[in-house]
Protein backbone atom coordinates (compact mmCIF):
# COMPACT_ATOMS: atom_id res chain seq x y z
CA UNK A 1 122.94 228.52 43.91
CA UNK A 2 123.42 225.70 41.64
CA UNK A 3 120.27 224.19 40.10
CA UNK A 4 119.17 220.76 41.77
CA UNK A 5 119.72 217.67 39.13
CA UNK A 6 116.68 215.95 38.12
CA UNK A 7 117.40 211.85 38.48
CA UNK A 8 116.72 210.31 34.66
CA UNK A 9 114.63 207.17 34.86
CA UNK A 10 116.25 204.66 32.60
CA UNK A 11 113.42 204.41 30.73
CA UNK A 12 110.56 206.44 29.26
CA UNK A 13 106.69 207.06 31.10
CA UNK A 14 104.17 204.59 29.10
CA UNK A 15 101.21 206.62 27.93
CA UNK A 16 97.97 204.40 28.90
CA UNK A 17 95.42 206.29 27.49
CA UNK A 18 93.27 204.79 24.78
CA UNK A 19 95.34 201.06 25.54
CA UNK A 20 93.24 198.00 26.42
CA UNK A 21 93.95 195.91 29.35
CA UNK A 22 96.75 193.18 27.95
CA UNK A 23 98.64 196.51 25.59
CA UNK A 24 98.77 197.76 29.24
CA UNK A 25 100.52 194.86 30.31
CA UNK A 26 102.73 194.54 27.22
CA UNK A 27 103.83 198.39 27.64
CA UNK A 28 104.77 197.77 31.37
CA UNK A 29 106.66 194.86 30.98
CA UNK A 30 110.05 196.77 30.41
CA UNK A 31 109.30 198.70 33.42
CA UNK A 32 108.83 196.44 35.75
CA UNK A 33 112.10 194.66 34.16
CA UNK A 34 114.27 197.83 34.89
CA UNK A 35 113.04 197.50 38.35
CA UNK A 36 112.78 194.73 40.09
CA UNK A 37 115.84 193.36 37.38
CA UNK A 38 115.24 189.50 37.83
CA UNK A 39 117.85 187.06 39.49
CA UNK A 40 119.41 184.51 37.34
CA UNK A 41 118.34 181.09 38.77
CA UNK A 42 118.00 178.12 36.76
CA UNK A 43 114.47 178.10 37.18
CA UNK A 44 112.46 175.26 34.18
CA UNK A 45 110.72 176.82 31.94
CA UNK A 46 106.86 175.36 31.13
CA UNK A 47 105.22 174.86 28.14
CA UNK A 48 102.44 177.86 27.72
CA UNK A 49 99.44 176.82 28.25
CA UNK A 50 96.66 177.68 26.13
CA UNK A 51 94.14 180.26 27.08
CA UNK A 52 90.89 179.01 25.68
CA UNK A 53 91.05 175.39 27.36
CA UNK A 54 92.43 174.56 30.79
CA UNK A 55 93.47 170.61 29.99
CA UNK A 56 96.58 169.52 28.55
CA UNK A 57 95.55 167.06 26.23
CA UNK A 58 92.16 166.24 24.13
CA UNK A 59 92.08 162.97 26.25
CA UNK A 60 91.67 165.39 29.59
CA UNK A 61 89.04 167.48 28.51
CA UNK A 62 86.95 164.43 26.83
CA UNK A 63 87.51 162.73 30.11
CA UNK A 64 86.34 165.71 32.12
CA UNK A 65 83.27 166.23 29.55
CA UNK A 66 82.21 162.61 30.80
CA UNK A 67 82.25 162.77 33.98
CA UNK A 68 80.59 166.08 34.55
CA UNK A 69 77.70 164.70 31.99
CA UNK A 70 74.33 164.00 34.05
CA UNK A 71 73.46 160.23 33.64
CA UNK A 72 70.94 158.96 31.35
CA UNK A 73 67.86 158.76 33.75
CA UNK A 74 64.29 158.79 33.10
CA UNK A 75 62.46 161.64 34.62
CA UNK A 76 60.78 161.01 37.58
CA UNK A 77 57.03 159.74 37.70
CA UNK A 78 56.15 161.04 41.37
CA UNK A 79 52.72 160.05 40.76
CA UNK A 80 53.53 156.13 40.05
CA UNK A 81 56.44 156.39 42.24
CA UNK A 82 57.03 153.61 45.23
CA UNK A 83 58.21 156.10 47.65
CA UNK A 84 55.05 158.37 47.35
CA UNK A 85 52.91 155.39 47.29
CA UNK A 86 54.76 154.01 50.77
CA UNK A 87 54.81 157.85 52.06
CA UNK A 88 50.65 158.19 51.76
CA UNK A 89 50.09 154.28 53.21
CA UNK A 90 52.23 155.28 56.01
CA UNK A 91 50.16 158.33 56.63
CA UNK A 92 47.10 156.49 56.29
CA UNK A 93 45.79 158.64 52.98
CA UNK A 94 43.69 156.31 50.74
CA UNK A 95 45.52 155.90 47.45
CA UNK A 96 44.57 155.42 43.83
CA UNK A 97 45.70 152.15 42.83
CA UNK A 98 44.84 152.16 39.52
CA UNK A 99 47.24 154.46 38.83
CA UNK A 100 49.77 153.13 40.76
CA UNK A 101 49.91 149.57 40.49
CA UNK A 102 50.53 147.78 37.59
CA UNK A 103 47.90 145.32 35.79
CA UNK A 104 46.90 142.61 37.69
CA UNK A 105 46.79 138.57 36.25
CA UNK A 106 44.91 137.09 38.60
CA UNK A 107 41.19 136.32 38.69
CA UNK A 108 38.95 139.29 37.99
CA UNK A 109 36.38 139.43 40.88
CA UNK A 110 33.04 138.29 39.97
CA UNK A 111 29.92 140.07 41.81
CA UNK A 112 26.81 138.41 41.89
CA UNK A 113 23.66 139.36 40.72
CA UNK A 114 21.47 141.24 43.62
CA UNK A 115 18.33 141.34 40.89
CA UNK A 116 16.03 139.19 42.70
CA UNK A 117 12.81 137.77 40.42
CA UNK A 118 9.77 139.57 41.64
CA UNK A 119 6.40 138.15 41.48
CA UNK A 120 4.84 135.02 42.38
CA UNK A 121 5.36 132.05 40.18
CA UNK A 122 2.27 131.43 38.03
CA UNK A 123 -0.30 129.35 38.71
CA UNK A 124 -1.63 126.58 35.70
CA UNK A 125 -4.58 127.86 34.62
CA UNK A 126 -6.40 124.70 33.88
CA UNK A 127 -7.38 124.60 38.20
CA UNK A 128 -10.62 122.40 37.25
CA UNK A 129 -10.72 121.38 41.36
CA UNK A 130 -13.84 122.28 43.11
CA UNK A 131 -14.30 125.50 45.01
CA UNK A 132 -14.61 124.06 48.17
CA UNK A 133 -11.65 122.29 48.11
CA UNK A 134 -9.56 125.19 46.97
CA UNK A 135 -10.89 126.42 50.01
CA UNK A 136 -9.55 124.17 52.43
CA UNK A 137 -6.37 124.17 50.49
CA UNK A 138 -5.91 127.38 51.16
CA UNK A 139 -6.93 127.64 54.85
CA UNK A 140 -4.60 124.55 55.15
CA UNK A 141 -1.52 126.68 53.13
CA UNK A 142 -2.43 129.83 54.93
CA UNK A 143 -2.37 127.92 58.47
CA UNK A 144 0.76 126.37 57.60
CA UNK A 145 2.66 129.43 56.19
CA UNK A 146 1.74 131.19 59.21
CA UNK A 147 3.44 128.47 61.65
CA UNK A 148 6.06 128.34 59.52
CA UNK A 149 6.65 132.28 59.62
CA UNK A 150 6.45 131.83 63.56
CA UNK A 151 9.17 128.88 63.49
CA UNK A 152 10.79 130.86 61.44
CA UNK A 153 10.81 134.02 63.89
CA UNK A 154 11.60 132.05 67.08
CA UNK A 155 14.38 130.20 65.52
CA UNK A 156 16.12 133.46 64.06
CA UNK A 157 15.50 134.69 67.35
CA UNK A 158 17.69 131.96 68.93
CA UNK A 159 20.31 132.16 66.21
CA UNK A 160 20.79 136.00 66.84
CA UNK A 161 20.92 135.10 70.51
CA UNK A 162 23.59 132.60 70.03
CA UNK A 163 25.15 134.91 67.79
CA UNK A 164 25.45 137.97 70.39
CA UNK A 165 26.93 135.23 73.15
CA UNK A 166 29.04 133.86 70.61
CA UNK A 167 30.33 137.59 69.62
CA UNK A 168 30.89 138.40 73.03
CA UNK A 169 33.15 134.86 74.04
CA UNK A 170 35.06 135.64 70.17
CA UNK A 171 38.57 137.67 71.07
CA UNK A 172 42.01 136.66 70.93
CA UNK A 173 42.69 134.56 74.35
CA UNK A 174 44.17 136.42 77.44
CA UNK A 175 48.07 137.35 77.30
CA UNK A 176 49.99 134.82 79.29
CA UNK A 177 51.28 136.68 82.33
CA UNK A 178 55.29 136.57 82.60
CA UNK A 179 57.16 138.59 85.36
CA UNK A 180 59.92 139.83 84.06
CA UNK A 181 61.53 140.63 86.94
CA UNK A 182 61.12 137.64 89.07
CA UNK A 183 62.25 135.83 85.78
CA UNK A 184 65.64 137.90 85.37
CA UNK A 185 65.86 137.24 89.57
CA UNK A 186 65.89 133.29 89.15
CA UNK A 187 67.91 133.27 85.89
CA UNK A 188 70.94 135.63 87.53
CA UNK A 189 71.58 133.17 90.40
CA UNK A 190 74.50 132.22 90.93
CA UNK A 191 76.72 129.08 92.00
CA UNK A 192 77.64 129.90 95.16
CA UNK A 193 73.80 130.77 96.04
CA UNK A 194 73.26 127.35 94.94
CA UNK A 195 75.96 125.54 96.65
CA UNK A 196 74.09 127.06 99.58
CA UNK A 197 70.81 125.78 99.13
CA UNK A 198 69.55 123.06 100.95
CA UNK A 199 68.06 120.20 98.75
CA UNK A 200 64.39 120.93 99.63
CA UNK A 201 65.70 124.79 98.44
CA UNK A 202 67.09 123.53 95.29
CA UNK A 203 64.21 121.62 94.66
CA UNK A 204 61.85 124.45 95.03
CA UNK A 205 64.12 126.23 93.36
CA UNK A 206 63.73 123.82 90.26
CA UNK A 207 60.19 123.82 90.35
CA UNK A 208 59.50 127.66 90.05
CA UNK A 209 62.30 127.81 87.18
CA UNK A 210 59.89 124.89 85.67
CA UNK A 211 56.86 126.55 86.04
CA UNK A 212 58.41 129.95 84.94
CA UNK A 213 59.79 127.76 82.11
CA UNK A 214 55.97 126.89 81.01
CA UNK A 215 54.40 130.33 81.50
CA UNK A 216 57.94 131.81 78.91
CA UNK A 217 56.77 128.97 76.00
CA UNK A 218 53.16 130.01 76.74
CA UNK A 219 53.84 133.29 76.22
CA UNK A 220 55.90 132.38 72.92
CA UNK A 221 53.06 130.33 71.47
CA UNK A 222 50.48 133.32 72.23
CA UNK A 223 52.52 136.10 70.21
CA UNK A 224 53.73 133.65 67.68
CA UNK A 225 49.79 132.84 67.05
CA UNK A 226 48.32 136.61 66.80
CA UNK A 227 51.40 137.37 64.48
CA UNK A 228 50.60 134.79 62.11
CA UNK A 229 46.67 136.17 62.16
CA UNK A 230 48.01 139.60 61.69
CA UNK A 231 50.20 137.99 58.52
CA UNK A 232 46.94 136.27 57.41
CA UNK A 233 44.75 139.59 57.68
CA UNK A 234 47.11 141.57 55.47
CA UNK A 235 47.42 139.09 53.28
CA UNK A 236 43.80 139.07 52.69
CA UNK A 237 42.86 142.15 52.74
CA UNK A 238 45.38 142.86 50.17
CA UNK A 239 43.75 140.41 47.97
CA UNK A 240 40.44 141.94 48.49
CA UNK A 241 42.03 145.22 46.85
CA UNK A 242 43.72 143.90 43.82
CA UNK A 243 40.41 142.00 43.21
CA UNK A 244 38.49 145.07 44.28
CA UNK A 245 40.81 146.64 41.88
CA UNK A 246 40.19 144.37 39.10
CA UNK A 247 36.95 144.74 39.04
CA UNK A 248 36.93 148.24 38.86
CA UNK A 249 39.14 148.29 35.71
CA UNK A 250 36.69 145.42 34.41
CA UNK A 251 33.83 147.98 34.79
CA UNK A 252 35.23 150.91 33.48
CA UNK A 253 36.32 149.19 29.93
């Protein structure tokens, strides 16, 4: 029996051992070419590119270097920041405002004195009037201090009288009453409802869109009022703290 041929590959088995990865490549190469021989198209070549930089040009890459850059901000003051500051009003947590806001040029707010001067005021010590008389005088002084103390008691008696009745008539007015609904009613009617009417109808019908008419700009006037005492209290009590404010810088220097 004749010995089987053995089919000679038209080239030789690379030996990879001890090759790195690209002399692996370099030694395949001719392999693969015998192989898979390629077909003759007229295929462009490219430029290579080169490995250490994936841009074209200088102009690309300097390009690219600016627009990845981070932009020249200031790091963040959370402490002084607006957004914390609005955050922690919102919630209703008192703030530091000395921190916060920024120095103040208006007026700094002036306390008065509470110190009070104790003692009597002194006397002249050249009295040369008789005994008795200093006496009287001072029966007389003591009588009238004491009705004076008791003026004094029934009238602050009255005022805190008309001060508790006062307190209790103080409030914002009673809200205007509007219906809504019977409102929406006599605005939505329509011409051929009125055509219908009878002229004591559309007179009646005049009068309660009138009337409706007076309550509506009574209503307006109302709201228009407590949000311009609303606008007024938050203006003033945001002058009380920047003068409150003010003052506490003033005392700390």
């Amino acid at each position: 029996m004749p010995p089987l041929q053995q089919n000679q590959l038209p080239f030789s088995i690379p030996d990879f051992d001890g090759l790195s990865p690209d002399e692996v490549i370099s030694s395949i190469d001719p392999c693969i070419f015998d192989l898979f021989p390629p077909e003759d198209r007229d295929f462009p070549t490219f430029p290579a590119l080169p490995k250490e930089s994936v841009f074209l040009t200088q102009r690309s890459a300097s390009l690219w270097s600016q627009l990845v850059a981070p932009p020249p901000l200031a790091p963040p003051d959370w402490i002084r920041s607006h957004t914390r500051r609005l955050f922690l009003v919102s919630l209703g947590v008192p703030v530091d405002l000395d921190e916060i806001l920024p120095a103040s040029k208006q007026k700094k707010l002036v306390l008065p004195s509470l110190s009070v001067a104790s003692g009597a005021p002194s006397r002249p010590s050249f009295d040369r009037r008789p005994s008795a008389t200093r006496g009287k005088a001072q029966g007389s002084t003591s009588a009238t201090a004491a009705a004076a103390a008791t003026a004094a008691a029934s009238s602050e008696d009255q005022a805190k009288g008309q001060a508790s009745s006062s307190r209790k008539k103080k409030g914002p007015p009673p809200e205007p009453e509007l219906d809504l609904v019977a409102a929406r009613h006599l605005c939505r009617t329509t011409d051929e409802a009125l055509d219908g009417m009878t002229d004591q109808e559309l007179i009646d019908h005049v009068a309660k869109l009138e009337a409706m008419q007076d309550v509506a700009k009574d209503l307006l006037d109302y709201w228009t009022k407590r949000t311009d005492e609303k606008v007024g209290d938050r203006e003033a009590f945001e002058g009380v703290i920047e003068n409150l404010v003010a003052h506490a810088r003033k005392v700390r220097k």
